[in-house]
N, C-alpha and C. Protein backbone atom coordinates (compact mmCIF):
# COMPACT_ATOMS: atom_id res chain seq x y z
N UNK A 1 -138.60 -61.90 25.86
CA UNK A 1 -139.91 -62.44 26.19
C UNK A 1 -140.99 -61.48 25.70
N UNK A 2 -142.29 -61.95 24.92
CA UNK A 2 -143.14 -60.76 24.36
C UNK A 2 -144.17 -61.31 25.62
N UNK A 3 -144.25 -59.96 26.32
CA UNK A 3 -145.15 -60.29 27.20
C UNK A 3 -146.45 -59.23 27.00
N UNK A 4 -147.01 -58.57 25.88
CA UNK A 4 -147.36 -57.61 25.43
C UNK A 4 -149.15 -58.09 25.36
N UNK A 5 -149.08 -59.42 25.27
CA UNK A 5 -150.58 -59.79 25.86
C UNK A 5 -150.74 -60.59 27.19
N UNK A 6 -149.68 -60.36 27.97
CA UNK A 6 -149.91 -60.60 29.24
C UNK A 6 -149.81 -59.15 30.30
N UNK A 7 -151.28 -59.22 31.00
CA UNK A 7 -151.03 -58.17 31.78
C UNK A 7 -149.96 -57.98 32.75
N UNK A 8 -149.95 -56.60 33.35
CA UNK A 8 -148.93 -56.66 34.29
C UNK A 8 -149.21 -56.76 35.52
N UNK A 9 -148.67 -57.17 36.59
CA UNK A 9 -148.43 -56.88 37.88
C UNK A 9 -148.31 -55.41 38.29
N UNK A 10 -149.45 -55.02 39.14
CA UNK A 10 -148.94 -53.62 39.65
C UNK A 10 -148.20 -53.06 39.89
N UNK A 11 -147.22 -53.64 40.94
CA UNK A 11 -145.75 -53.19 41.13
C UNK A 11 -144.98 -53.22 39.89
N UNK A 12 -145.11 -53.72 38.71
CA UNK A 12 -144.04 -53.98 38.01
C UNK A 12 -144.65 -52.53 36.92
N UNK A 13 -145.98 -52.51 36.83
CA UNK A 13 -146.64 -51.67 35.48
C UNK A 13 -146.22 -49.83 36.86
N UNK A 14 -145.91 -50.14 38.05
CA UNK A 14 -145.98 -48.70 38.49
C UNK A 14 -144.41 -48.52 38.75
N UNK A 15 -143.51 -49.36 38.16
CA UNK A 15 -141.55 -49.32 38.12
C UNK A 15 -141.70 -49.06 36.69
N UNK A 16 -142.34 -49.47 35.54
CA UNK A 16 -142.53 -49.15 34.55
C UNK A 16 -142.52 -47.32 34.36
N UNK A 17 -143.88 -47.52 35.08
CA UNK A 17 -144.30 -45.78 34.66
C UNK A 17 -143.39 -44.96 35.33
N UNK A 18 -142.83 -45.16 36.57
CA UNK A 18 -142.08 -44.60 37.26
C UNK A 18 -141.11 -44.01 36.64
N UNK A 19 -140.36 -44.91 35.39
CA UNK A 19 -139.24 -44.73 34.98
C UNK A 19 -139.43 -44.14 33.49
N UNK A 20 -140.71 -44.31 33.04
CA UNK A 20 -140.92 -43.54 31.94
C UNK A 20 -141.15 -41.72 32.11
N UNK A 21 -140.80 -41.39 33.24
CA UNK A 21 -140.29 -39.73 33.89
C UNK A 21 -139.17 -39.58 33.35
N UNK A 22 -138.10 -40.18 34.11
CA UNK A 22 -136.61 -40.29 33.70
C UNK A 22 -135.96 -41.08 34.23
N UNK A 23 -134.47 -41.60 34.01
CA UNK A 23 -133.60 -42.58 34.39
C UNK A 23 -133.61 -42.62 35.88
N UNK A 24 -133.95 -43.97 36.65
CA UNK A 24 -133.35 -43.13 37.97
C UNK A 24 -132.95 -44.33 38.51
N UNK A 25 -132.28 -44.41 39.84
CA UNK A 25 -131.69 -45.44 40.59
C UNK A 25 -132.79 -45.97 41.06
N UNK A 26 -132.12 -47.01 42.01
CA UNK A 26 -133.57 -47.79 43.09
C UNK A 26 -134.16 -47.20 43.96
N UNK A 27 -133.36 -46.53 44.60
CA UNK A 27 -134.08 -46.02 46.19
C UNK A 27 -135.24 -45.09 45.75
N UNK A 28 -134.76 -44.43 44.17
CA UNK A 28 -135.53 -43.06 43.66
C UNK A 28 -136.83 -43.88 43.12
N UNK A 29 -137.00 -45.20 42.26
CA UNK A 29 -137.84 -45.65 42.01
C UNK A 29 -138.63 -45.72 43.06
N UNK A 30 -138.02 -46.90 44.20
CA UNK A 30 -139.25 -47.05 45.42
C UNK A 30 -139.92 -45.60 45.66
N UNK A 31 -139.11 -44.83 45.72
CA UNK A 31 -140.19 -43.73 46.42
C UNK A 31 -141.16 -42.81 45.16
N UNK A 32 -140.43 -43.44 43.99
CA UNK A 32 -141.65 -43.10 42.71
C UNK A 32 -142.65 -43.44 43.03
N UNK A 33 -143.05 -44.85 42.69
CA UNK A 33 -143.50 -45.79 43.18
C UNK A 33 -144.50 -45.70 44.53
N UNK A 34 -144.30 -45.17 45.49
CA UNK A 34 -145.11 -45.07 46.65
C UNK A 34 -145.96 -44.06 46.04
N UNK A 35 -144.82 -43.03 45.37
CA UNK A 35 -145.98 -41.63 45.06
C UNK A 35 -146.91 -41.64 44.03
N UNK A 36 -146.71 -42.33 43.44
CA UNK A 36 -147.65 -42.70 42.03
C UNK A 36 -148.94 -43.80 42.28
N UNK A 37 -148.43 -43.91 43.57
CA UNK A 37 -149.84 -44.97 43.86
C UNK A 37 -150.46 -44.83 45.42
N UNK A 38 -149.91 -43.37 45.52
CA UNK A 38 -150.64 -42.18 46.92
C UNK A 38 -150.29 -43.30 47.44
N UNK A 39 -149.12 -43.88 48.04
CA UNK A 39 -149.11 -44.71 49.49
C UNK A 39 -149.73 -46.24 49.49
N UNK A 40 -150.61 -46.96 48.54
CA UNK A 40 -150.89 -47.66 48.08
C UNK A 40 -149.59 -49.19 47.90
N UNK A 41 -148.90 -48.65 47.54
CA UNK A 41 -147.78 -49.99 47.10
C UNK A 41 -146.07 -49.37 47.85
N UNK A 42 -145.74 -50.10 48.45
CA UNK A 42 -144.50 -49.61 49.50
C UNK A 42 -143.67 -50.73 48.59
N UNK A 43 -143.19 -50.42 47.94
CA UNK A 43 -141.94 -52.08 47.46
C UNK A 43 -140.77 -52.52 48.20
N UNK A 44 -140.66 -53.26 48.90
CA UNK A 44 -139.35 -53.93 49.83
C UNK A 44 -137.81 -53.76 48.81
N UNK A 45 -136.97 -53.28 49.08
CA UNK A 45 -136.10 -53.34 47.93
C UNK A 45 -135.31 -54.53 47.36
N UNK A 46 -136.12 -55.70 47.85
CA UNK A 46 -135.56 -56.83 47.20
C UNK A 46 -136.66 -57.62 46.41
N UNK A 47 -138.02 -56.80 46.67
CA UNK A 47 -138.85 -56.82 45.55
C UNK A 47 -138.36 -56.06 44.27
N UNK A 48 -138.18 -54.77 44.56
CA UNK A 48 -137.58 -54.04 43.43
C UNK A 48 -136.70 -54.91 42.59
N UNK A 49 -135.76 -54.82 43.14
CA UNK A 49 -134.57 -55.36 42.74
C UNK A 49 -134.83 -56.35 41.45
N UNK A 50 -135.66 -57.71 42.16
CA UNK A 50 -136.26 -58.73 41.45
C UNK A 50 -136.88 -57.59 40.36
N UNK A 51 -137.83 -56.97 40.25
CA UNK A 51 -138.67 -57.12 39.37
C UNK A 51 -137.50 -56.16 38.47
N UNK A 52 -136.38 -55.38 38.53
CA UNK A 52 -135.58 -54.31 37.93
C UNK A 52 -134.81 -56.03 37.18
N UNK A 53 -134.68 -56.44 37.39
CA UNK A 53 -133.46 -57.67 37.02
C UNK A 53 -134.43 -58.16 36.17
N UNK A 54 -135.56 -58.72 36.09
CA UNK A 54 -136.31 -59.49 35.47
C UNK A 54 -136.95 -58.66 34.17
N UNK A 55 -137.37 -57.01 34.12
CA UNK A 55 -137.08 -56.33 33.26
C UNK A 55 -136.12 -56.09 32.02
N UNK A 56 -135.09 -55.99 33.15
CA UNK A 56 -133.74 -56.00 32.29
C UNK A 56 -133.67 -57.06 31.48
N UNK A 57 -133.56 -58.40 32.28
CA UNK A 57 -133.42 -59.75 31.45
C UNK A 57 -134.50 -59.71 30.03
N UNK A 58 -135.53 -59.19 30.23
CA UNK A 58 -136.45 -59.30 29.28
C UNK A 58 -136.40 -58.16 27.93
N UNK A 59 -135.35 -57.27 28.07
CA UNK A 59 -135.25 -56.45 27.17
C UNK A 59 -136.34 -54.76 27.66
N UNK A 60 -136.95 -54.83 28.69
CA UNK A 60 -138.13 -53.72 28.54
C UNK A 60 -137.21 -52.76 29.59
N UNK A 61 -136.04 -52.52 30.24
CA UNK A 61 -135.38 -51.92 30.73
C UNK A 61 -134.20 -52.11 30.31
N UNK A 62 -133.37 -50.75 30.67
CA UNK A 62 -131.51 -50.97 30.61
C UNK A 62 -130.84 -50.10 31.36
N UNK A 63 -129.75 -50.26 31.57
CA UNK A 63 -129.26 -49.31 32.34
C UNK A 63 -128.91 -48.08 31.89
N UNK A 64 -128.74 -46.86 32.55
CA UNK A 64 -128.53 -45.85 31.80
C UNK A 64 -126.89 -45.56 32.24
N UNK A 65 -126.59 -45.91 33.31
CA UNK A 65 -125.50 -45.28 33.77
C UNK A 65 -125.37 -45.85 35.03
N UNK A 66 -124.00 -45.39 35.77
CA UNK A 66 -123.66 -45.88 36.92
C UNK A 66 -122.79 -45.28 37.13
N UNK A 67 -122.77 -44.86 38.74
CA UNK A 67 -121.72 -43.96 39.92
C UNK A 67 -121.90 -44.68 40.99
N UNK A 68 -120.80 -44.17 41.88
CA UNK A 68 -120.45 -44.45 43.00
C UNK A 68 -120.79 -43.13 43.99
N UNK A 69 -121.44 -43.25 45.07
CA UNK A 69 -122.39 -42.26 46.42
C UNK A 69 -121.82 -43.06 47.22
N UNK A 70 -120.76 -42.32 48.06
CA UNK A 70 -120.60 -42.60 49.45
C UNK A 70 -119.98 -44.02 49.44
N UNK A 71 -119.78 -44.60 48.54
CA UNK A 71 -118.59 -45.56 48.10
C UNK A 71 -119.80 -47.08 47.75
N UNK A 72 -120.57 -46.56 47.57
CA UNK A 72 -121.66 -47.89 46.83
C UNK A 72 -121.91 -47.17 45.46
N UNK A 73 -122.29 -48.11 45.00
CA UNK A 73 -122.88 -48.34 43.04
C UNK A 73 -124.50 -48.14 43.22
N UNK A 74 -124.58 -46.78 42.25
CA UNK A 74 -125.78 -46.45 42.34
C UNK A 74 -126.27 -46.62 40.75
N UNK A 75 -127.09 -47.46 40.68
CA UNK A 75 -127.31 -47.75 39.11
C UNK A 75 -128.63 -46.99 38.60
N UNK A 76 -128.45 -46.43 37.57
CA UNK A 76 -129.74 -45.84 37.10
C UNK A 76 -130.93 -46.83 35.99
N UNK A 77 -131.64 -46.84 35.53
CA UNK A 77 -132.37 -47.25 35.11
C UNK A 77 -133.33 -46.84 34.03
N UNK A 78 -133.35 -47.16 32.68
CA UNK A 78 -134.21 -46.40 31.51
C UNK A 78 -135.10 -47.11 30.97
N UNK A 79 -136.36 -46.91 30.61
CA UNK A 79 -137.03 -47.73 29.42
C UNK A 79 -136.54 -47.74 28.68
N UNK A 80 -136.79 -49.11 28.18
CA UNK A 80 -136.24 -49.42 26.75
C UNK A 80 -137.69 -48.77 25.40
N UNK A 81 -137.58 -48.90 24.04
CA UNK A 81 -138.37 -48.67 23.18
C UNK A 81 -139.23 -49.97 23.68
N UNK A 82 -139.31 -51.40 23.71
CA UNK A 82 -140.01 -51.92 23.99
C UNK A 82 -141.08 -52.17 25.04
N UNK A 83 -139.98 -51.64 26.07
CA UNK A 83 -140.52 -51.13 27.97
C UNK A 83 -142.01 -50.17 27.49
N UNK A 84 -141.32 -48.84 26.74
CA UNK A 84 -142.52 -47.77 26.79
C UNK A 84 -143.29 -48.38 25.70
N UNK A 85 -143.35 -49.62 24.98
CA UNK A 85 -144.16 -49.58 23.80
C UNK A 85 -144.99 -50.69 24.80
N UNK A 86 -144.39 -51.48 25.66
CA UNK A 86 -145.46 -52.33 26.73
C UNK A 86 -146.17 -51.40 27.87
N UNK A 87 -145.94 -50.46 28.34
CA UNK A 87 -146.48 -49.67 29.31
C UNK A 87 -147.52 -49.13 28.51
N UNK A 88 -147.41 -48.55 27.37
CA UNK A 88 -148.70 -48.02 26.35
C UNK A 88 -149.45 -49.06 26.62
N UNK A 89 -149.26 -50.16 25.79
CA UNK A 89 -150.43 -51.29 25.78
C UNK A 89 -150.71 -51.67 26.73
N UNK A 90 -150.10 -51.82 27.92
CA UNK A 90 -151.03 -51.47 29.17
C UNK A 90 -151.47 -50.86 29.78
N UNK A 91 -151.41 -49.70 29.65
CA UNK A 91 -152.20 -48.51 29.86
C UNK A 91 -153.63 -48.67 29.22
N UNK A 92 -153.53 -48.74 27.24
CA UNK A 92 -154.33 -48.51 26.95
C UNK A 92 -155.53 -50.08 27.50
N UNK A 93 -155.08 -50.81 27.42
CA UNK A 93 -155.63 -52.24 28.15
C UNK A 93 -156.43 -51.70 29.65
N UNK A 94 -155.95 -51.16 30.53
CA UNK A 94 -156.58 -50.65 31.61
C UNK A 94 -157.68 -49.51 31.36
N UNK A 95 -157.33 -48.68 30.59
CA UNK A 95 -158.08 -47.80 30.05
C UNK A 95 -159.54 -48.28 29.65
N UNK A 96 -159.18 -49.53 28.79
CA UNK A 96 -160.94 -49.75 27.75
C UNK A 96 -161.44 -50.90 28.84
N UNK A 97 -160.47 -51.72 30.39
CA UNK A 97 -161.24 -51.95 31.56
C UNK A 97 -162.03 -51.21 32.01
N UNK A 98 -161.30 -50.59 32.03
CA UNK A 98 -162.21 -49.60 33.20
C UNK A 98 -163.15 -48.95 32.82
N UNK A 99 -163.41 -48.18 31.30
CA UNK A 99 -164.34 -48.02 30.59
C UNK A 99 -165.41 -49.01 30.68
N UNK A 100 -165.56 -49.84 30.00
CA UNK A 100 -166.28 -51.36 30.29
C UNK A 100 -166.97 -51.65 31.54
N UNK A 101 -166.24 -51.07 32.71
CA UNK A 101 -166.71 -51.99 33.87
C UNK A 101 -167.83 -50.09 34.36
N UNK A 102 -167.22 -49.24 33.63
CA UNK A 102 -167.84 -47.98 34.01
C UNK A 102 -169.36 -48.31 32.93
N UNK A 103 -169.38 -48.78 31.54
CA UNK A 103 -170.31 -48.23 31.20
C UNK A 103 -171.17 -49.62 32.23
N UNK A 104 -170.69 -50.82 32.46
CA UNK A 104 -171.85 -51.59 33.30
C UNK A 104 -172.24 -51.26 34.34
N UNK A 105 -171.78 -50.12 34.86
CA UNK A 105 -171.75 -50.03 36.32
C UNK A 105 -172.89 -49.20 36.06
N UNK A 106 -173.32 -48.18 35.08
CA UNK A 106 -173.81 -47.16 34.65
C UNK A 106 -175.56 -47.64 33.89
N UNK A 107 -174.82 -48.86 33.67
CA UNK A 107 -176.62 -50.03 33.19
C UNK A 107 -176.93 -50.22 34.84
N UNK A 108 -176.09 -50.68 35.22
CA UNK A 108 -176.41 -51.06 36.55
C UNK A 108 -177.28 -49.99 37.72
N UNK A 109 -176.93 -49.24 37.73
CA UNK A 109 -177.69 -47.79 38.32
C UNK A 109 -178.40 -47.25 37.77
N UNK A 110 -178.75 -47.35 36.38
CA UNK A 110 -179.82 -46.90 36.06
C UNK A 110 -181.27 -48.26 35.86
N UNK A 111 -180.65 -49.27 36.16
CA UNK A 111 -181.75 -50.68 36.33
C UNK A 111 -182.19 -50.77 37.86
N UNK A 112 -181.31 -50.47 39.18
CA UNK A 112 -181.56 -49.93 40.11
C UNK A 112 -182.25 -48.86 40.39
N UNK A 113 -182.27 -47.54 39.87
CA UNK A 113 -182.85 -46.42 40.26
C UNK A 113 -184.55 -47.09 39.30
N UNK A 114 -184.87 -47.70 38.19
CA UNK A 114 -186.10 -47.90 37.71
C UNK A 114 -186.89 -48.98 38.68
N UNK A 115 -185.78 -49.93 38.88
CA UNK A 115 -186.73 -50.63 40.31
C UNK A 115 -187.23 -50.21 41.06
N UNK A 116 -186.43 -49.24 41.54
CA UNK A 116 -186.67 -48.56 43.01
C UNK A 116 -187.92 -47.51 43.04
């Protein structure tokens, strides 16, 4: 799926970045995830899950590996070349937002402070 002009979902663009650190399982994502967005986004792990499966299916994740902890399957998780080549373009996509909404904000306060 080229989803490369469709933005992302927060949770999904902060499992993205999460994993562009290094390979890691689920439980390690969620708590990426909390930390990368100061407490902001808590993911249920059957949100995860969904959005790790729906990645995968799409080519922008893969697995890196897999063990067994305490007698469960702990699966790790990698960007793919396409994963980190969509997290760029959304990055840089958020980037020239937020620019944009900074330089209006910046007309905006200075059309305020001349009123005033």
């Amino acid at each position: 799926m080229d989803m490369t002009g469709v933005p992302l979902r927060e949770p999904t663009f902060l499992v993205l970045t999460a994993l562009a650190a290094e390979p890691q399982h689920g439980y390690s994502v969620l708590e990426d995830v909390r930390r990368i967005s100061d407490n902001r986004v808590r993911l249920q792990a059957g949100t995860l899950y969904g959005i790790l499966d729906r990645l995968r299916v799409d080519g922008l994740i893969e697995v890196d590996r897999e063990e067994v902890v305490a007698s469960r399957l702990r699966r790790y998780y990698r960007l793919t070349v396409p994963g980190r080549d969509l997290l760029s373009a959304e990055t840089d996509r958020l980037h020239r937002n937020a620019a944009a909404a900074d330089r209006r904000l910046r007309q905006l306060r200075l059309a305020t402070d001349t009123a005033a």
